[in-house]
PDB file of N, CA and C in Angstrom:
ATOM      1  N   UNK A   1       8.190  -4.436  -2.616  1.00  0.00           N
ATOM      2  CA  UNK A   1       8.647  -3.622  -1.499  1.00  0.00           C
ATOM      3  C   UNK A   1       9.542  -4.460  -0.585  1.00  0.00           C
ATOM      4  N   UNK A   2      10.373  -3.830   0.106  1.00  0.00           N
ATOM      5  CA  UNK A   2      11.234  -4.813   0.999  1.00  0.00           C
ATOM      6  C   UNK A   2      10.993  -3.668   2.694  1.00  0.00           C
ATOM      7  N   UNK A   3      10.829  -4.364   3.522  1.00  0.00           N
ATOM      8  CA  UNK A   3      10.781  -3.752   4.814  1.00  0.00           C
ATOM      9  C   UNK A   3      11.627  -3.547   5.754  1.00  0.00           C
ATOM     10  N   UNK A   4      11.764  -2.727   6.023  1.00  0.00           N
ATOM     11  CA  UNK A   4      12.939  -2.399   7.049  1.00  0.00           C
ATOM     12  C   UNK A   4      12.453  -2.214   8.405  1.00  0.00           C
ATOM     13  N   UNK A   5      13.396  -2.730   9.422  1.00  0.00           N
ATOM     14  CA  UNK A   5      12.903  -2.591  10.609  1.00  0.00           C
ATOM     15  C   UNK A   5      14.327  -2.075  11.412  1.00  0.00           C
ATOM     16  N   UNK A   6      14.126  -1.529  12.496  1.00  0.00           N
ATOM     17  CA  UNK A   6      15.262  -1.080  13.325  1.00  0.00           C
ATOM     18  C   UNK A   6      15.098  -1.242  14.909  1.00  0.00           C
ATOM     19  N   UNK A   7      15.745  -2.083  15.359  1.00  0.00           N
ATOM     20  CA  UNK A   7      15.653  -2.683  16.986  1.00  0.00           C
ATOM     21  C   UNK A   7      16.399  -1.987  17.291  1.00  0.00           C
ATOM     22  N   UNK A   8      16.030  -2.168  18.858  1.00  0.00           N
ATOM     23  CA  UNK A   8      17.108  -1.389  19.816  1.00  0.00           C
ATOM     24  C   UNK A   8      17.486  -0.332  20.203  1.00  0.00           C
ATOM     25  N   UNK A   9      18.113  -0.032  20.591  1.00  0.00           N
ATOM     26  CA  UNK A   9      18.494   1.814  20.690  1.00  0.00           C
ATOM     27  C   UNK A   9      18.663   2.352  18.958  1.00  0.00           C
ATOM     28  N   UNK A  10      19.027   1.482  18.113  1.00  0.00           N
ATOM     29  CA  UNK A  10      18.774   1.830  16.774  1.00  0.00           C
ATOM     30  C   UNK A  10      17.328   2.655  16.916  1.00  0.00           C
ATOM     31  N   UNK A  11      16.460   1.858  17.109  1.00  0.00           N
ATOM     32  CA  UNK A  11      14.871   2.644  17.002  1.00  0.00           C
ATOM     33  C   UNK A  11      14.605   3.800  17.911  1.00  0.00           C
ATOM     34  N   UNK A  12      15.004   4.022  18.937  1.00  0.00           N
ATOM     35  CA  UNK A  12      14.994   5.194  19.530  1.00  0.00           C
ATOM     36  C   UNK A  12      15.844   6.121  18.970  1.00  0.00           C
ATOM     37  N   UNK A  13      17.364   5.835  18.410  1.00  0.00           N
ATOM     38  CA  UNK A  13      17.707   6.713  17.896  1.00  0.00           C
ATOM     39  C   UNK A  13      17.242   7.540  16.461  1.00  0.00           C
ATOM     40  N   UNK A  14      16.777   6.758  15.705  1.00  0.00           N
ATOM     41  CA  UNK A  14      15.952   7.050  14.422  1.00  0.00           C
ATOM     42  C   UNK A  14      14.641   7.540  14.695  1.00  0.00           C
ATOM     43  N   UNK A  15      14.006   7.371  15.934  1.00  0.00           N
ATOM     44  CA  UNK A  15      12.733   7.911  16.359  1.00  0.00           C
ATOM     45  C   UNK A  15      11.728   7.050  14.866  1.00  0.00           C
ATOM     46  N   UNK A  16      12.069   5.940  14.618  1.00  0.00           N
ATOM     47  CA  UNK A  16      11.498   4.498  13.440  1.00  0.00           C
ATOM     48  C   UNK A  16      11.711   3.891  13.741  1.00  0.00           C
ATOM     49  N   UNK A  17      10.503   2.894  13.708  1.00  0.00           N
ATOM     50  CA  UNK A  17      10.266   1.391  14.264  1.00  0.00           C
ATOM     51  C   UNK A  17      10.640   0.355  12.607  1.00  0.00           C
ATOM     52  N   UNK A  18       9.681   1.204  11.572  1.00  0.00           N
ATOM     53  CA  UNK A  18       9.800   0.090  10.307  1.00  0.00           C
ATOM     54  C   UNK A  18       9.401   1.217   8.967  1.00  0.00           C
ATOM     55  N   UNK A  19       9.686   0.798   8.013  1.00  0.00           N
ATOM     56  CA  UNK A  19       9.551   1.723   7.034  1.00  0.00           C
ATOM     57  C   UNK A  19       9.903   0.992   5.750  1.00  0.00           C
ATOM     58  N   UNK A  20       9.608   1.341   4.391  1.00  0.00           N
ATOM     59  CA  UNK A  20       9.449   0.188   3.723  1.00  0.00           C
ATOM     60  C   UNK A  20      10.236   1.056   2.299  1.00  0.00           C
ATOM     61  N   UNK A  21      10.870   0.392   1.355  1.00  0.00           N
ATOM     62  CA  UNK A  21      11.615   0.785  -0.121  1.00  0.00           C
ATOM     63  C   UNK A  21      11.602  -0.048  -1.194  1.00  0.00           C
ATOM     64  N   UNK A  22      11.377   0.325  -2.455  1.00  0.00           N
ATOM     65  CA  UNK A  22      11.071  -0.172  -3.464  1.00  0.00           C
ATOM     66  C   UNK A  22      12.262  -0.969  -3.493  1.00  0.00           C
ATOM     67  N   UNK A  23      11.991  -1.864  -4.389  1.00  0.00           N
ATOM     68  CA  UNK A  23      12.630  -3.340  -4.260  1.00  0.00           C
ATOM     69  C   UNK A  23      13.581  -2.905  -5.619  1.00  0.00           C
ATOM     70  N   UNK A  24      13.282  -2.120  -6.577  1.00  0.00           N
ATOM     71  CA  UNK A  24      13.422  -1.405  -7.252  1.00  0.00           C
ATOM     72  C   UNK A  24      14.944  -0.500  -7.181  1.00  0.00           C
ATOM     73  N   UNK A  25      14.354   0.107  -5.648  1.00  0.00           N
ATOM     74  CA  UNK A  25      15.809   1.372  -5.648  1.00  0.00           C
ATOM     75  C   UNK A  25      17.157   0.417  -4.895  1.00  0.00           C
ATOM     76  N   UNK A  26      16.933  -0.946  -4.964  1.00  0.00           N
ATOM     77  CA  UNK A  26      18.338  -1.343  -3.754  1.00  0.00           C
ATOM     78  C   UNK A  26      18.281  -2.628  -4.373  1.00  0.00           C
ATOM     79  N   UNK A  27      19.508  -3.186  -4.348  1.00  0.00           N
ATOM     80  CA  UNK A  27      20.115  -4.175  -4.456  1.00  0.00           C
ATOM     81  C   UNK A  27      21.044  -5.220  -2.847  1.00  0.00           C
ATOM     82  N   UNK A  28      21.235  -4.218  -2.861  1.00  0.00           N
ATOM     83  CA  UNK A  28      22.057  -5.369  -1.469  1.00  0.00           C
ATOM     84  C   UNK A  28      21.762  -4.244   0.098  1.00  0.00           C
ATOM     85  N   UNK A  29      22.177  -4.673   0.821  1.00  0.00           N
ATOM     86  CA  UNK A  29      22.291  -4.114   2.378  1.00  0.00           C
ATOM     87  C   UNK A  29      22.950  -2.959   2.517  1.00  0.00           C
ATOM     88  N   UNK A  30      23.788  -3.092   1.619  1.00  0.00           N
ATOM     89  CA  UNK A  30      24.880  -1.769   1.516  1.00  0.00           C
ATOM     90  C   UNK A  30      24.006  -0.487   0.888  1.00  0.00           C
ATOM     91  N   UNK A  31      23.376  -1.386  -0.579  1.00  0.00           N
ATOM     92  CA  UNK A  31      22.938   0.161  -0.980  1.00  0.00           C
ATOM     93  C   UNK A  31      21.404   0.611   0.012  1.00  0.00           C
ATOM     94  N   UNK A  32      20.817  -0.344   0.954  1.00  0.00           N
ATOM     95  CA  UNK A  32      19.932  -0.059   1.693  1.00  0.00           C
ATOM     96  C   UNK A  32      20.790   1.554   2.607  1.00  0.00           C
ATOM     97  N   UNK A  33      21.587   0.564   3.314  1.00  0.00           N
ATOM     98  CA  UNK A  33      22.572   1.868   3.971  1.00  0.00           C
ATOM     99  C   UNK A  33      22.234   2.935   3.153  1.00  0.00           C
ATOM    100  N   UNK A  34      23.046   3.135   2.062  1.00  0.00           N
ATOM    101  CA  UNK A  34      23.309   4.504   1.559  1.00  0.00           C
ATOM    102  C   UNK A  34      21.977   5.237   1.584  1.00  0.00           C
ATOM    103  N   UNK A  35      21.002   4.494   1.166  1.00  0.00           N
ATOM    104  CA  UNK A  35      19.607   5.238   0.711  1.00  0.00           C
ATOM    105  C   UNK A  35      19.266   5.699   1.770  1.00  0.00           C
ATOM    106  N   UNK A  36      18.876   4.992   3.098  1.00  0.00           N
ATOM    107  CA  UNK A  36      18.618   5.159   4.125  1.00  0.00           C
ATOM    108  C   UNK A  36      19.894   6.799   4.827  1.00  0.00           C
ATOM    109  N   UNK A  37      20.849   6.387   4.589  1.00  0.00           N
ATOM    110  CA  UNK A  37      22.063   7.148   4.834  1.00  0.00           C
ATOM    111  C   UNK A  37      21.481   9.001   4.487  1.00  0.00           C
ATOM    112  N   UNK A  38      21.312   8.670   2.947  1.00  0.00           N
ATOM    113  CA  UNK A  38      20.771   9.977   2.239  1.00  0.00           C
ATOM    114  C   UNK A  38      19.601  10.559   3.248  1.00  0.00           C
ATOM    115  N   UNK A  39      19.067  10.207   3.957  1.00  0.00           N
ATOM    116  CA  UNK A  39      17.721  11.101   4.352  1.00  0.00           C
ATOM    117  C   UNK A  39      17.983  12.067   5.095  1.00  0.00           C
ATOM    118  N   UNK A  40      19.058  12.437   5.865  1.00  0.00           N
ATOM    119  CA  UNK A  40      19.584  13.344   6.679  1.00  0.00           C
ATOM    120  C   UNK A  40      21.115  13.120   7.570  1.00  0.00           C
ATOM    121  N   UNK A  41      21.730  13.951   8.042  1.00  0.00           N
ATOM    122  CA  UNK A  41      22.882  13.952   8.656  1.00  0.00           C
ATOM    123  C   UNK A  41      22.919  13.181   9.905  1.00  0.00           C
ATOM    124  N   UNK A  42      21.866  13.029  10.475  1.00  0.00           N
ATOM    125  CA  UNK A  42      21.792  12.118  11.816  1.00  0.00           C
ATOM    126  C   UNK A  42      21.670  10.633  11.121  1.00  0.00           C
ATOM    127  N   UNK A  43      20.919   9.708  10.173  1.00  0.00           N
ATOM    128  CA  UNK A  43      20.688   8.718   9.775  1.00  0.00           C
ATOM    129  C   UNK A  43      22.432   8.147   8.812  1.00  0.00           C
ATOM    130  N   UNK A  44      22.916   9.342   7.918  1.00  0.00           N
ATOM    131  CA  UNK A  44      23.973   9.436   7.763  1.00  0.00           C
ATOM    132  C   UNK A  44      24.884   8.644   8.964  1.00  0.00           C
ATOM    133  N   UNK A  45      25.181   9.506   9.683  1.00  0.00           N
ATOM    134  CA  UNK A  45      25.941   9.185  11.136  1.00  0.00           C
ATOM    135  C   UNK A  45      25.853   7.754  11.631  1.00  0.00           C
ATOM    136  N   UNK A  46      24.384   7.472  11.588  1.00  0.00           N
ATOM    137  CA  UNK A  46      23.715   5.976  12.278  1.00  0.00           C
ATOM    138  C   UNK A  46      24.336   4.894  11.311  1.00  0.00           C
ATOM    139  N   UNK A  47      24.181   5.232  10.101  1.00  0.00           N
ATOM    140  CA  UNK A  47      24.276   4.127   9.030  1.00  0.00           C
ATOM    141  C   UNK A  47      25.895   4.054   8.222  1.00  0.00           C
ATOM    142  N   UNK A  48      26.662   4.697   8.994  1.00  0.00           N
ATOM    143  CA  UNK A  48      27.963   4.843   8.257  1.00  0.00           C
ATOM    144  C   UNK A  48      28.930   3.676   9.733  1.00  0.00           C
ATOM    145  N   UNK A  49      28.291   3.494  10.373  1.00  0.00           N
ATOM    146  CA  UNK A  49      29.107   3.152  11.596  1.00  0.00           C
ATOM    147  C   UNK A  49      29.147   1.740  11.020  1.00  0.00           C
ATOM    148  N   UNK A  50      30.251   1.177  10.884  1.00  0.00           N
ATOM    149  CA  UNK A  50      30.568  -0.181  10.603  1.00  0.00           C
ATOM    150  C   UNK A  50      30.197  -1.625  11.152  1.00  0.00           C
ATOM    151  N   UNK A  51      29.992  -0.706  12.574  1.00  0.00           N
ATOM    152  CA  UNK A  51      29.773  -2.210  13.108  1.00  0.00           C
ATOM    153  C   UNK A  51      28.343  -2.706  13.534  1.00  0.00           C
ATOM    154  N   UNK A  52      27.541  -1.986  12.649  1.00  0.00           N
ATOM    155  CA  UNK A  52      25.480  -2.029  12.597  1.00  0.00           C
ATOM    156  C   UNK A  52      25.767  -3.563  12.074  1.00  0.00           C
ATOM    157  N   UNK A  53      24.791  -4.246  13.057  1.00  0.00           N
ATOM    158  CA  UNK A  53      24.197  -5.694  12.395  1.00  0.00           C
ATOM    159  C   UNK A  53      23.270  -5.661  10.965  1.00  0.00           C
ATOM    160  N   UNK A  54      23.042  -6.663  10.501  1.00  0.00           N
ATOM    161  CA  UNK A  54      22.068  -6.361   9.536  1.00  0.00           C
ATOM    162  C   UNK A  54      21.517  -8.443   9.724  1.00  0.00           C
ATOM    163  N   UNK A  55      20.198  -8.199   8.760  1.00  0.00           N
ATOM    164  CA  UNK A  55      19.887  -9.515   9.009  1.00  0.00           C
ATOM    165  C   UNK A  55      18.873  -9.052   7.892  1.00  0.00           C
ATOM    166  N   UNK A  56      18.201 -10.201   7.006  1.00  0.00           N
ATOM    167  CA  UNK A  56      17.621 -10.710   5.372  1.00  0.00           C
ATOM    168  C   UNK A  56      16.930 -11.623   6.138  1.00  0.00           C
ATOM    169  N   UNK A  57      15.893 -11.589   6.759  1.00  0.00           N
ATOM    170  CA  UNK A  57      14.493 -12.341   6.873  1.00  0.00           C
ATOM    171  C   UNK A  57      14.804 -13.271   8.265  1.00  0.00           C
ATOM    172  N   UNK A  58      15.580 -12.656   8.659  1.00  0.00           N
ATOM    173  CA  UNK A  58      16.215 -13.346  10.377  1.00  0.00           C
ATOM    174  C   UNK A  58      17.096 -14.280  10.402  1.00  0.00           C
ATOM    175  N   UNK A  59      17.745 -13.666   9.619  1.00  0.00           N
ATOM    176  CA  UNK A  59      19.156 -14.590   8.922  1.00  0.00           C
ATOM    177  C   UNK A  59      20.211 -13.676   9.008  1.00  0.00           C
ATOM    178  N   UNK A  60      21.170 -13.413   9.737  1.00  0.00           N
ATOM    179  CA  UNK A  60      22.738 -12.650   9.606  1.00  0.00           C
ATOM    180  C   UNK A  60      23.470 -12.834   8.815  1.00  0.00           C
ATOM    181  N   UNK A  61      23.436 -11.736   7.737  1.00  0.00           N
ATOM    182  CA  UNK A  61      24.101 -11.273   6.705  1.00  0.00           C
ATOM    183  C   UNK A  61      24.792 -10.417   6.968  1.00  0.00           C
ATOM    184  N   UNK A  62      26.254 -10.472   5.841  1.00  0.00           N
ATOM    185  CA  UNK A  62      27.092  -9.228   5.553  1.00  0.00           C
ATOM    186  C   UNK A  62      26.470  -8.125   4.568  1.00  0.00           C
ATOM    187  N   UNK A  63      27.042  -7.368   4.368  1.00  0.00           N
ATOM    188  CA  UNK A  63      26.569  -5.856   4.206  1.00  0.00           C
ATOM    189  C   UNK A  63      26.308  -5.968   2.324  1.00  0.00           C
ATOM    190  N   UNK A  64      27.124  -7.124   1.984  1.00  0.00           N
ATOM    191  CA  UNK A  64      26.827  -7.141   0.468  1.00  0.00           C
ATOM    192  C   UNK A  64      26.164  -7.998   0.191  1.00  0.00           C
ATOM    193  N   UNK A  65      25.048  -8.347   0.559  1.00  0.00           N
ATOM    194  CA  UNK A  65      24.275  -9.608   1.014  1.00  0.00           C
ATOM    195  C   UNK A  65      22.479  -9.242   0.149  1.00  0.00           C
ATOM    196  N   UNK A  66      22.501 -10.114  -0.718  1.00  0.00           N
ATOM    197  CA  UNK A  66      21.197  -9.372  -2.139  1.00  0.00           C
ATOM    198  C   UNK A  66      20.095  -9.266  -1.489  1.00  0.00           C
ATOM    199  N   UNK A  67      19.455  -8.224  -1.611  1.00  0.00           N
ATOM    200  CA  UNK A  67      17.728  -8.287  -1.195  1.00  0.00           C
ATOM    201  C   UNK A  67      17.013  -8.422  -2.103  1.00  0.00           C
ATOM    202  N   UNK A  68      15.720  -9.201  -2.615  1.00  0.00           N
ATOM    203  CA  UNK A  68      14.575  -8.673  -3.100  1.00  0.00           C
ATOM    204  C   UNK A  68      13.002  -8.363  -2.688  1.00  0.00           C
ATOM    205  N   UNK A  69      12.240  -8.101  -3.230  1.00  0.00           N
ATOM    206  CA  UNK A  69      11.077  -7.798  -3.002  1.00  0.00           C
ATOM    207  C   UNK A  69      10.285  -8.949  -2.311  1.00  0.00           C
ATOM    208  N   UNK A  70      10.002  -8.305  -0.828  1.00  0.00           N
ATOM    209  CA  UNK A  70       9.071  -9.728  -0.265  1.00  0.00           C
ATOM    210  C   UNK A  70      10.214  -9.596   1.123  1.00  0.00           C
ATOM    211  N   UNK A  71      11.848  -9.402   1.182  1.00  0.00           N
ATOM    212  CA  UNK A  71      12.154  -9.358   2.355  1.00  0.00           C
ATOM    213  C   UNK A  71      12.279  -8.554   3.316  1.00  0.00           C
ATOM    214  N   UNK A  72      12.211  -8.827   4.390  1.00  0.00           N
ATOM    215  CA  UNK A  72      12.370  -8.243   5.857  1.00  0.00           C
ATOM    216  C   UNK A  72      13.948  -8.050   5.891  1.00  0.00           C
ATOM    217  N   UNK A  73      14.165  -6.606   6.275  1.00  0.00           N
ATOM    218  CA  UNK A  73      15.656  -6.143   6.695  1.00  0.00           C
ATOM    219  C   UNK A  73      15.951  -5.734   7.969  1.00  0.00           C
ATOM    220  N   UNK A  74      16.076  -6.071   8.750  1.00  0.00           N
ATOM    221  CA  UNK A  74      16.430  -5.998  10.102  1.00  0.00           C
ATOM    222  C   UNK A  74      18.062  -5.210  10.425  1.00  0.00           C
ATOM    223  N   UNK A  75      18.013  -3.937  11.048  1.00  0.00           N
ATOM    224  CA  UNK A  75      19.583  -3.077  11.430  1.00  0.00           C
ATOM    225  C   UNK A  75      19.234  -3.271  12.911  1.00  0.00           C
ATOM    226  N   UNK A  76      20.201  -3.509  13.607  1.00  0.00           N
ATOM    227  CA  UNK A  76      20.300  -3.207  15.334  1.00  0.00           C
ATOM    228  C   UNK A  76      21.886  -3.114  15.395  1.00  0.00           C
ATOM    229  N   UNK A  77      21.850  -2.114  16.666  1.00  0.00           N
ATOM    230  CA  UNK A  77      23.006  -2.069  17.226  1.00  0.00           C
ATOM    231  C   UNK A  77      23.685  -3.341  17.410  1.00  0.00           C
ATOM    232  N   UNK A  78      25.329  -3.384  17.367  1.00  0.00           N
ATOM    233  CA  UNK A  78      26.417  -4.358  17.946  1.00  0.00           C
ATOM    234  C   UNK A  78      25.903  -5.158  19.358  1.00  0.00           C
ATOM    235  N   UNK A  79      25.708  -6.392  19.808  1.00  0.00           N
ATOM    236  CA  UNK A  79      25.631  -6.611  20.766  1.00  0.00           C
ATOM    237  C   UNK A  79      26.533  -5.884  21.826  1.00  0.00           C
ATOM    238  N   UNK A  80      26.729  -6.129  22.976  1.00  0.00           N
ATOM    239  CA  UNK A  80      27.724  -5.979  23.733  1.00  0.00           C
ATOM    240  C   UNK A  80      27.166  -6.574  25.237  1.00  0.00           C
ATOM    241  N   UNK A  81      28.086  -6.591  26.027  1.00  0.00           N
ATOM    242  CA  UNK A  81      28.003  -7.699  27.277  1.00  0.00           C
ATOM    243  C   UNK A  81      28.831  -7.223  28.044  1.00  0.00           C
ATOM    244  N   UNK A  82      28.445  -8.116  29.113  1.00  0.00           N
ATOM    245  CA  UNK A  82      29.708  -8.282  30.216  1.00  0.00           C
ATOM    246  C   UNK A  82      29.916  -9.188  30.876  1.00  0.00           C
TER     247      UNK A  82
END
């Protein structure tokens, strides 16, 4: 299994804190997206936006970046500042 987690206004917007996918159905971050993507038109929306962080066991990765079974996937919103 690999675990997914979602910080930030990410998690309020998904109304999900963590949720978990066979290690099985995904290969990289990207196809996490899509799967995740598939569950409805609002998650769609969330997960198509380009500029979602992603992170492989608290490590910042790009979007084609391999998962297997045993890691933590971390999505949060873009920083931003002032």
């Amino acid at each position: 299994m690999i675990k997914i987690v979602f910080f930030a206004a990410l998690r309020e917007q998904l109304d999900c804190a963590e949720l978990s996918l066979k290690a099985s159905e995904v290969s990289t971050i990207d196809d996490i997206k899509a799967k995740l993507a598939s569950k409805n038109e609002h998650w769609q929306q969330v997960f198509s936006n380009s500029a979602l962080l992603s992170a492989i066991n608290h490590d910042m990765v790009q979007t084609n970046a391999a998962v297997k079974a045993g890691d933590e996937v971390a999505f949060f919103p873009p920083v931003t500042g002032g």
